[in-house]
Protein backbone atom coordinates (compact mmCIF):
# COMPACT_ATOMS: atom_id res chain seq x y z
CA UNK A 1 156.55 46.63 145.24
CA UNK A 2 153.10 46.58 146.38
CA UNK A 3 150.13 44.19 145.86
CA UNK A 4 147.63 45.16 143.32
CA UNK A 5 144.87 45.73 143.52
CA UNK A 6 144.59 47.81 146.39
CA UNK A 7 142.44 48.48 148.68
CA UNK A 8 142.12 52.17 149.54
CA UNK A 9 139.85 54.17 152.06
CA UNK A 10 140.06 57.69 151.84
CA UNK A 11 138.61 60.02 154.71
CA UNK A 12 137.53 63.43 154.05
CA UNK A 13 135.34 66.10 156.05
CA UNK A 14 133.18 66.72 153.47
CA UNK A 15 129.99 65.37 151.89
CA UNK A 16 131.63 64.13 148.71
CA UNK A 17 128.56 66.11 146.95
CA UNK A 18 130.42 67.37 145.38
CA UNK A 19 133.79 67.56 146.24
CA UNK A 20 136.50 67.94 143.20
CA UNK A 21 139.52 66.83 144.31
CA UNK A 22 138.53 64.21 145.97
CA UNK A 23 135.97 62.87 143.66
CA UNK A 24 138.54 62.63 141.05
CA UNK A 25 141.07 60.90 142.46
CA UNK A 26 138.36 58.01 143.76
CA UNK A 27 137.34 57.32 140.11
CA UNK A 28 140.65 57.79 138.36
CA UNK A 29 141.78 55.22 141.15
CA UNK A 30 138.98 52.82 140.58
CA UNK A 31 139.54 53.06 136.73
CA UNK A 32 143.24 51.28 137.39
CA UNK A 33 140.92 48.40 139.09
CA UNK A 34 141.64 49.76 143.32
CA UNK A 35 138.86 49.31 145.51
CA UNK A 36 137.82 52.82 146.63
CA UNK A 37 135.99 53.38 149.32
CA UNK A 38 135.60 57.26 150.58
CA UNK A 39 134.10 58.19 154.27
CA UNK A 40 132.40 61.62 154.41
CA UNK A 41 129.32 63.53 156.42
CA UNK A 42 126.14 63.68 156.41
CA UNK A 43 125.22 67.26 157.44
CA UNK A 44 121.26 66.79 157.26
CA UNK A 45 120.26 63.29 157.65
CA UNK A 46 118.91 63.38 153.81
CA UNK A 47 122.07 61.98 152.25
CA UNK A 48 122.86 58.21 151.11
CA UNK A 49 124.68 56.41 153.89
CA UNK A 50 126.00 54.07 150.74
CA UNK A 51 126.22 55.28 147.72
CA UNK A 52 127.80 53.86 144.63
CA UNK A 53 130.00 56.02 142.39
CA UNK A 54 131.83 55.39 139.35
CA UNK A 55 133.27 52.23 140.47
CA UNK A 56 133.81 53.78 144.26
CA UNK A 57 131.96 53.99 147.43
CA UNK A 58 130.84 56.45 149.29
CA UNK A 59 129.64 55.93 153.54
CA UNK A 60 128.59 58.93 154.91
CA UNK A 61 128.58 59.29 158.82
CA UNK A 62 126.30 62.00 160.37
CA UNK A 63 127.30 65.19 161.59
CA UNK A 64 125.14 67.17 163.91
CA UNK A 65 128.02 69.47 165.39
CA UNK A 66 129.19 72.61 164.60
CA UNK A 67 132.78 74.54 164.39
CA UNK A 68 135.35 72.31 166.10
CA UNK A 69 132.88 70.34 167.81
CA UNK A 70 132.28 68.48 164.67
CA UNK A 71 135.99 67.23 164.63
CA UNK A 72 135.91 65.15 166.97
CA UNK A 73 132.37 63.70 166.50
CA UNK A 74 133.86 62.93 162.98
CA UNK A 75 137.13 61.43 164.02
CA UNK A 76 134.69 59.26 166.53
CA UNK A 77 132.25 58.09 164.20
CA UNK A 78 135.25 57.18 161.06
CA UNK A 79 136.56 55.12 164.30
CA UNK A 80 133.72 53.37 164.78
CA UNK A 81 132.73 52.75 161.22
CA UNK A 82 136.10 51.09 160.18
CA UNK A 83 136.61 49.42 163.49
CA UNK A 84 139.03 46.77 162.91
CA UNK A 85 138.91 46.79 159.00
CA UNK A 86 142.47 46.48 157.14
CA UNK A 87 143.60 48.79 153.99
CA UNK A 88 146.71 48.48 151.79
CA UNK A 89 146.00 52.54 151.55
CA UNK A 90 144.64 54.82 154.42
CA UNK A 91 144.35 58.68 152.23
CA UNK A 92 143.50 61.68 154.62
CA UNK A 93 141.99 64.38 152.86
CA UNK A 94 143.46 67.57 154.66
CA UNK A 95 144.24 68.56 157.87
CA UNK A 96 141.01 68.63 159.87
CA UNK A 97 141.13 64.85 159.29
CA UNK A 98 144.88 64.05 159.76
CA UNK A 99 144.40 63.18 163.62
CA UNK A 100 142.93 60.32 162.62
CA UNK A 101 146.20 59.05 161.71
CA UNK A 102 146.91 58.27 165.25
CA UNK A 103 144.15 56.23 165.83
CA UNK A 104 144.25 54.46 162.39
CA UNK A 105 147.74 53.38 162.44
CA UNK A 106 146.98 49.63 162.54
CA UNK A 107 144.33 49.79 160.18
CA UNK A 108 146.79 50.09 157.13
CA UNK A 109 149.95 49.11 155.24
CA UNK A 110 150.26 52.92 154.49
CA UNK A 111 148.90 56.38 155.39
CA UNK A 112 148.68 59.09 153.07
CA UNK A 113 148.29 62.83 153.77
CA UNK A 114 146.95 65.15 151.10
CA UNK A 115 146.99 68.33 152.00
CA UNK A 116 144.30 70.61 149.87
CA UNK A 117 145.54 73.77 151.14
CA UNK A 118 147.66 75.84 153.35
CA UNK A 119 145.45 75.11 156.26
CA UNK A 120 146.16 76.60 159.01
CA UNK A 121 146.93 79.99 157.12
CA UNK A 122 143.81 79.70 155.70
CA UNK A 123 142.09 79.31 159.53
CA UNK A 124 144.32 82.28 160.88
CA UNK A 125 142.20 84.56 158.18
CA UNK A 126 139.26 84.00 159.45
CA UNK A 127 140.12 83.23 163.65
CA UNK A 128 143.73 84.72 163.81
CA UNK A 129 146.40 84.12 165.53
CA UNK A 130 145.49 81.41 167.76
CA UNK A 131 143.85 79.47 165.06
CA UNK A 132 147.32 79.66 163.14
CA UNK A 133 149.34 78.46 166.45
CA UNK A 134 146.84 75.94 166.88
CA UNK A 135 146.52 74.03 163.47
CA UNK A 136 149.98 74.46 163.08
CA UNK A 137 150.72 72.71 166.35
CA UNK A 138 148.41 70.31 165.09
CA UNK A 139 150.05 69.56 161.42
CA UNK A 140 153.23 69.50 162.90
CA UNK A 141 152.43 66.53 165.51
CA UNK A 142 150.50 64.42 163.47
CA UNK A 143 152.42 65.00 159.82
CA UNK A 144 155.25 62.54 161.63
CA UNK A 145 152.60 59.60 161.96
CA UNK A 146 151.62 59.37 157.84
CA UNK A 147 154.02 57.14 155.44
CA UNK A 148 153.80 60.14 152.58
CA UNK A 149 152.74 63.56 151.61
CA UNK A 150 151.09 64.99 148.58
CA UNK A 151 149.52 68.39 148.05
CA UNK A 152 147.68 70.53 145.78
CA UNK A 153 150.37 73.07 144.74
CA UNK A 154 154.28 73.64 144.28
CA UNK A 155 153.69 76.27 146.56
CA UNK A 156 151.91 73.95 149.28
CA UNK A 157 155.12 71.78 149.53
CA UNK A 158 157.53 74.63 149.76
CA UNK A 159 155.21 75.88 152.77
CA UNK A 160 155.40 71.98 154.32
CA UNK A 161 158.89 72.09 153.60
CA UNK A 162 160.08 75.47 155.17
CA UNK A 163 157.63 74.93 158.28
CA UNK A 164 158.40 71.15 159.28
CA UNK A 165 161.24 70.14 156.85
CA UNK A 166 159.28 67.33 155.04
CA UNK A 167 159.30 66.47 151.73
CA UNK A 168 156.12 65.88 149.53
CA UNK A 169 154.76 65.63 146.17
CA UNK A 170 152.33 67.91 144.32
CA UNK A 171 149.35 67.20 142.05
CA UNK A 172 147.82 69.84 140.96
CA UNK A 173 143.86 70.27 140.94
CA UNK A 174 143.56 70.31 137.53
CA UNK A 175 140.32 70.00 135.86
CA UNK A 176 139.05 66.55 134.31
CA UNK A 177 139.00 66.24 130.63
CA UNK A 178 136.03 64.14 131.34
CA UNK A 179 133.99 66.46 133.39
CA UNK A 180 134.95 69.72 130.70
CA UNK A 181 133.43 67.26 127.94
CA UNK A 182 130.57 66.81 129.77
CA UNK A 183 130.17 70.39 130.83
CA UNK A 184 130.53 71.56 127.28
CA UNK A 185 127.58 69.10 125.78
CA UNK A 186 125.41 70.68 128.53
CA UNK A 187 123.23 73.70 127.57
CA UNK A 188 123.59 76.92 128.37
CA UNK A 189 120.76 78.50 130.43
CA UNK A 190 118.83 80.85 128.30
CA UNK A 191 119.03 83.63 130.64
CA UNK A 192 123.03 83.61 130.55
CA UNK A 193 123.76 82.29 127.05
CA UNK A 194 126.21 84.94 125.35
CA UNK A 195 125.11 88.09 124.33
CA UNK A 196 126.58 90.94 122.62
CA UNK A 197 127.80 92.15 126.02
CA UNK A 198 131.74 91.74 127.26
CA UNK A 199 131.32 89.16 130.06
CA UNK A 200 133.65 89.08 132.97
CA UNK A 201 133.20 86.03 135.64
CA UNK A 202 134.41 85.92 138.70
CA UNK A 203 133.73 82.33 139.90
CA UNK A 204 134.06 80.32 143.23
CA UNK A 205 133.09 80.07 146.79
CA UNK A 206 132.60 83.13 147.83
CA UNK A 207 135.09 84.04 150.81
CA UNK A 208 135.01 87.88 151.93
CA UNK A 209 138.85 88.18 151.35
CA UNK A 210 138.59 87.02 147.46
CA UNK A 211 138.05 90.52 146.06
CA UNK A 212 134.55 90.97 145.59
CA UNK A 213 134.45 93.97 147.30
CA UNK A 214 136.76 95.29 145.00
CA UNK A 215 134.80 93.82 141.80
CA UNK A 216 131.90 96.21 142.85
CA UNK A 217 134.88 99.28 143.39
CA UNK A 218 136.22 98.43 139.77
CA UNK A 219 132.50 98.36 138.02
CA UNK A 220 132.02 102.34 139.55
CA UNK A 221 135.03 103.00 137.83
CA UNK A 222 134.27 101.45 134.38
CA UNK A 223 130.70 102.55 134.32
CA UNK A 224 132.42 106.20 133.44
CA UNK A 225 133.98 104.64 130.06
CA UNK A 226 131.58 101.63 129.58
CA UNK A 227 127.89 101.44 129.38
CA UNK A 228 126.09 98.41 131.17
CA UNK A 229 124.68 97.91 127.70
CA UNK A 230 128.28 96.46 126.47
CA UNK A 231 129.71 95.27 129.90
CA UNK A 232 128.55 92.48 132.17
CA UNK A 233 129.58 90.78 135.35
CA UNK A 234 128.66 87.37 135.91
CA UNK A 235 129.68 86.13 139.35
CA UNK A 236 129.36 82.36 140.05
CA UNK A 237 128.73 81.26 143.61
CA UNK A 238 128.21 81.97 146.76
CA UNK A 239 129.54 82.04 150.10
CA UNK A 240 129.89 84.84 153.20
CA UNK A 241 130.43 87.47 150.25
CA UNK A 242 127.46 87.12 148.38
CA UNK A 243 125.15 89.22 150.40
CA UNK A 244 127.24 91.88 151.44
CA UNK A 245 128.12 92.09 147.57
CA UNK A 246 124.53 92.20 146.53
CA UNK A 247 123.49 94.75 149.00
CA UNK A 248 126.77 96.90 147.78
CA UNK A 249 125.56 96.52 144.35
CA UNK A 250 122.32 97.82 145.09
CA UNK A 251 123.40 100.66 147.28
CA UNK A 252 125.87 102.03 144.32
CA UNK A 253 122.97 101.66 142.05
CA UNK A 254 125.02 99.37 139.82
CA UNK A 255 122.58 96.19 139.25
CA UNK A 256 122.68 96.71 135.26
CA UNK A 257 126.16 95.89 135.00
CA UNK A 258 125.82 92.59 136.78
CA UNK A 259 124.55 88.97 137.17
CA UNK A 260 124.32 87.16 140.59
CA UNK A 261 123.88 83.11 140.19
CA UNK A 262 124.27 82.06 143.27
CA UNK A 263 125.21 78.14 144.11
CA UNK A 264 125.91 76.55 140.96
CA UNK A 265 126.46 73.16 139.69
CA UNK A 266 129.90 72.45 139.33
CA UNK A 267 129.70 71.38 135.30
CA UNK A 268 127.09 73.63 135.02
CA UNK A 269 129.08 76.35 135.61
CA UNK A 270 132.12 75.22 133.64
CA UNK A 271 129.74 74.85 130.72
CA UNK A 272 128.41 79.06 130.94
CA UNK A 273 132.23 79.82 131.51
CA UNK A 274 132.65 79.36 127.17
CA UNK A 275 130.18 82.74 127.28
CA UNK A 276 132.92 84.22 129.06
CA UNK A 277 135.89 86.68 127.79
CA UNK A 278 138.09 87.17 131.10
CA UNK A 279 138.25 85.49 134.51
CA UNK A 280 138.66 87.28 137.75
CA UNK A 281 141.04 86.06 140.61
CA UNK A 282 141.31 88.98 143.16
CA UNK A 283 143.12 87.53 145.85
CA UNK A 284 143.82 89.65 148.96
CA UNK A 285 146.28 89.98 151.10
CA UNK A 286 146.74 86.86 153.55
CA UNK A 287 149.06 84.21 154.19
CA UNK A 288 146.96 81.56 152.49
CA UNK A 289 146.45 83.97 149.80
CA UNK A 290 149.70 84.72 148.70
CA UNK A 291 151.03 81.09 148.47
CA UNK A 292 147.47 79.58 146.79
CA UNK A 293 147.20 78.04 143.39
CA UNK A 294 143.39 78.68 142.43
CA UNK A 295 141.69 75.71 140.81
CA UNK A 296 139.39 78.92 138.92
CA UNK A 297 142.70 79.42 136.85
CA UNK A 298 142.95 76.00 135.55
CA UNK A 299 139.00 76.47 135.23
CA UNK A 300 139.00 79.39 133.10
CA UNK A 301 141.89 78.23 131.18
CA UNK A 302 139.56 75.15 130.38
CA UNK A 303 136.84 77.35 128.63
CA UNK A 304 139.33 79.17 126.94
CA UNK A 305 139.02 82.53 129.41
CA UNK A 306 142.33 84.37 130.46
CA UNK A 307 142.32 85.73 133.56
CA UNK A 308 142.88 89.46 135.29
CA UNK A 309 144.62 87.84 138.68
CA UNK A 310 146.79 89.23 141.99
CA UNK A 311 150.63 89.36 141.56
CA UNK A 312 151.44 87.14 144.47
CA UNK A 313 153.74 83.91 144.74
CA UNK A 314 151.19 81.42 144.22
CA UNK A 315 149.92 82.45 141.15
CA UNK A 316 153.09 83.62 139.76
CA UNK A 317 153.98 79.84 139.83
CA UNK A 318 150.64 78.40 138.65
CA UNK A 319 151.06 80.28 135.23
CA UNK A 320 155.00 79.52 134.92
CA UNK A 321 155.71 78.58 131.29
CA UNK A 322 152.33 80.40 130.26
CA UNK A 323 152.65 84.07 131.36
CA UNK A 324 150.61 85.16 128.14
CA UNK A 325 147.05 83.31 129.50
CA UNK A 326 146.64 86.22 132.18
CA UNK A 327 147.80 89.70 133.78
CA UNK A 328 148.98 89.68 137.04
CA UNK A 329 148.29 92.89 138.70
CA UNK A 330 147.57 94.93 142.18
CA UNK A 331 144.26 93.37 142.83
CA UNK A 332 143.81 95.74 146.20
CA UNK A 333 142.75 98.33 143.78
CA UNK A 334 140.17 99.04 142.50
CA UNK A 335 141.78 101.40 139.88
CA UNK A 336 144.29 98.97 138.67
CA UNK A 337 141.47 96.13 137.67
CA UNK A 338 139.40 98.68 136.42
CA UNK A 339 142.43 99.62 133.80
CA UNK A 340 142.96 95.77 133.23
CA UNK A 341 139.51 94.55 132.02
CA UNK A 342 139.29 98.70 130.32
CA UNK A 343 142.67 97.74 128.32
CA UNK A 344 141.35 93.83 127.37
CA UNK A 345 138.33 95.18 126.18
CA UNK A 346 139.79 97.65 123.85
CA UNK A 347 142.14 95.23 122.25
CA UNK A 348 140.24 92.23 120.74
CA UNK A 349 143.19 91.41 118.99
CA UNK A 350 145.61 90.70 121.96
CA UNK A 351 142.52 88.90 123.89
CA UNK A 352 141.79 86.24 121.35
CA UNK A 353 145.72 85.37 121.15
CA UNK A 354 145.30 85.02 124.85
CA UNK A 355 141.90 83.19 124.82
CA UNK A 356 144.08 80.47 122.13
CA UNK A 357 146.77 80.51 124.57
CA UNK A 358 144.70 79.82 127.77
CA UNK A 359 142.67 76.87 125.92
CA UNK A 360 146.26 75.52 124.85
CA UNK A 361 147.39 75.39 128.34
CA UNK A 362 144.31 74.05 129.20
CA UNK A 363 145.03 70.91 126.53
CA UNK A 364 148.89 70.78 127.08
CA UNK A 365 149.42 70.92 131.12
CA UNK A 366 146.09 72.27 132.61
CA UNK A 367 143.98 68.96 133.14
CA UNK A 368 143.44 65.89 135.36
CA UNK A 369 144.31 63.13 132.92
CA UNK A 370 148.23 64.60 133.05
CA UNK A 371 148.34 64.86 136.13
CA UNK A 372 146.63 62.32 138.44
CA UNK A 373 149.24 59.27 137.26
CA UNK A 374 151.35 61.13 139.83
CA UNK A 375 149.33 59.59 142.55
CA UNK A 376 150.20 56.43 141.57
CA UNK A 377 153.85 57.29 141.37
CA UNK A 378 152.84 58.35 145.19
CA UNK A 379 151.77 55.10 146.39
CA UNK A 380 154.23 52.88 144.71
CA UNK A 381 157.46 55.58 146.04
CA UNK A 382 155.76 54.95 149.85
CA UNK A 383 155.36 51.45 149.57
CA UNK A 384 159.20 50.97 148.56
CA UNK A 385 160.42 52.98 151.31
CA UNK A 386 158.81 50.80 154.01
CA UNK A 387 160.12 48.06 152.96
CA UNK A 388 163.78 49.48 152.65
C-alpha cells in the first residue's frame, strides 16, 4: 500500500484553460488531500506561469512551435522545469506527452498513462497513413516504460488491448455534477433563451469529419416539411468546420433555420443546452470515429437532451443499458437524419419519455462523481504490483 498523501504531477499538452478531463481529475484528486500539481503551455506569453486552482497547481511552460516541432520543445522545457524533483505519481495526459516517460523514469515511484483518445487513429484522419505508422510506433515503444494504463472509453482499452496486448482501465469522461450545477444557476443569454422553436444542437469542437456538412444537407431536406419559423439549429463551437459551414449555409440560402455561436464557454454552453430538444453526434467514417465515446453524449444526457447519433461501435457501447436516450442511425446521410429529427419532432410524446430517460442516465451512471473513484482504485492497483 502506498503513502498518503501523494504527491502527483500530471503533464499534459494543453493549456489547462480549459481542459475537462484533466481539470477534473486535478481537483477531485486534491479534494482526497494529494498534492496536484499539473504542467501545461503557454501558447501566447499572456497566461499565468503559476496559477492556483481548486486546491491544485498549474505551471505553464511556453510554447512558440508549431505541428511536431512543439513536441519536443515541450518534452524539453517539462525536463527542465522538474529537473531532479521526486513524485509518488508521474500522470501523462495522452500520447503526444508519453515520451516523456523515458526521460522521467527516476523522477517517480509510478508512471501513469491516460490515454484521452485513440490517438494515432485520430492523427491518420487528418495526415494519413504515415501519421498512423508513426504514432503507433510511438505508443507501442513507450506504453512498455509506464507502471499503468487508464483511458477514456471501453472502447479505448479494447483498441490498446488488440494493438499491443496491454491491459488498462477505463474512466469515462463523464460530466461533473459540480460543474452541471453551476452551469444550470448561470443565465441563459437572451438571444438563445428558448423559444417556441424546436431546437437541435450540435455541440463541440468543430472537426470537418464530425458531420456538419451533413447538418447543412439534412436542414435542405427539412425546410420542405418544416418552416424556419418552428425549427432551429444551434451549433456550439468552433473549429476547421465552422467556416466552411457558414459559407455553405449562406450559399443554400438557409441562415433562418440556424444559429452559429462560435467558441463557447464550457458551462456556458452546458447551461443553453436545457433550451435544447435533441443532440446531434454525426460521426463519420474513420478509425477514430468508429471506436469513440463522445463526451457531447454524456453532455446532452446532462441537460436532459437525447441524441440523433452514428451507428458505430463506440457509441453503441456508450449508451449500453440505455438504448432509449438516443437513435442510432446512418449519419452519412443526409436523408436518414433528416427523417430522424422529422419523426422526433412529430412525436412529443415519445421525446419527453426520452428527454426523462436521458436526464436519468445522466443522474444514475452519466457523471464524474461515479466515476472518478476509479482513479484511485488506479493508483492503489499500480502501487501493489510494484511491490509484488
Amino acid at each position: 500500500m502506498a503513502q498518503k498523501p501523494w504527491n502527483i504531477l500530471m503533464v499534459v499538452l494543453s493549456t489547462v484553460a480549459p481542459d475537462v478531463r484533466v481539470e477534473k481529475e486535478a481537483r477531485f484528486l486534491s479534494e482526497q488531500g494529494h498534492q496536484v500539481t499539473v504542467i501545461g503551455i503557454d501558447k501566447t506569453g499572456k497566461l499565468s506561469k503559476n496559477e492556483k486552482r481548486d486546491g491544485y497547481t498549474i505551471l505553464r511552460v511556453p510554447s512558440t512551435k508549431k505541428i511536431f516541432f512543439k513536441y519536443f520543445e515541450f518534452w524539453k522545457n517539462v525536463r527542465k522545469m522538474i529537473g531532479k524533483q521526486q513524485f509518488d505519481i508521474i500522470h501523462f495526459h495522452d500520447l503526444n506527452v508519453l515520451p516523456l516517460s523515458g526521460k522521467l523514469s527516476k523522477n517517480s515511484k509510478i508512471m501513469i498513462y491516460d490515454s484521452h483518445e485513440n490517438f494515432p487513429e485520430q492523427m491518420s484522419e487528418t495526415f494519413g497513413f504515415l501519421a498512423l505508422w508513426a504514432y503507433t510506433w510511438l505508443e507501442r515503444f513507450y506504453i512498455k516504460k509506464v507502471h499503468g494504463i487508464v483511458t477514456a472509453g471501453e472502447t479505448y482499452s479494447d483498441n490498446l488491448q488488440r494493438k499491443y496486448g496491454v491491459q488498462s482501465s477505463w474512466i469515462a469522461n463523464y460530466p461533473s455534477k459540480t460543474d452541471i450545477e453551476v452551469a444550470h444557476k448561470l443565465e441563459i443569454p437572451n438571444d438563445l433563451k428558448r423559444t417556441k422553436k424546436f431546437r437541435i444542437v450540435h455541440f463541440g469542437v468543430m472537426y470537418s469529419n464530425l458531420g456538419y456538412d451533413k447538418t447543412v444537407d439534412a436542414v435542405e431536406i427539412i425546410r420542405e416539411k418544416i418552416p424556419s419559423s418552428d425549427i432551429e439549429f444551434l451549433v456550439m463551437g468552433s473549429g476547421a468546420a465552422y467556416k466552411p459551414m457558414k459559407m455553405d449555409i449562406h450559399e443554400r440560402n438557409l441562415g433562418d433555420y440556424f444559429i452559429l455561436t462560435g467558441w463557447m464557454d464550457y458551462k456556458e454552453a452546458l447551461s443553453i443546452m436545457r433550451s435544447c430538444d435533441i443532440g446531434l453526434i454525426l460521426f463519420q467514417p474513420g478509425k477514430n470515429n468508429f471506436l469513440r465515446m463522445p463526451n457531447r453524449l454524456y453532455e446532452y444526457c446532462s441537460a436532459g437532451v437525447p441524441f440523433i447519433g452514428s451507428n458505430f461501435e463506440g457509441l453503441q457501447k456508450a449508451i449500453t443499458g440505455f438504448e432509449d436516450i438516443g437513435v442510432l442511425i446512418d449519419a452519412t446521410s443526409p436523408e436518414e437524419i433528416a427523417r430522424a429529427i422529422i419523426s422526433l419532432y412529430e412525436n412529443q410524446t415519445k421525446l419527453n419519455k426520452m428527454k426523462k430517460r436521458a436526464k436519468d442516465a445522466y443522474t444514475i451512471q452519466f457523471n464524474w462523481e461515479s466515476e472518478v473513484v476509479k482513479i484511485l482504485d488506479k493508483y492503489e492497483e499500480t502501487f501493489q504490483k510494484m511491490v509484488t
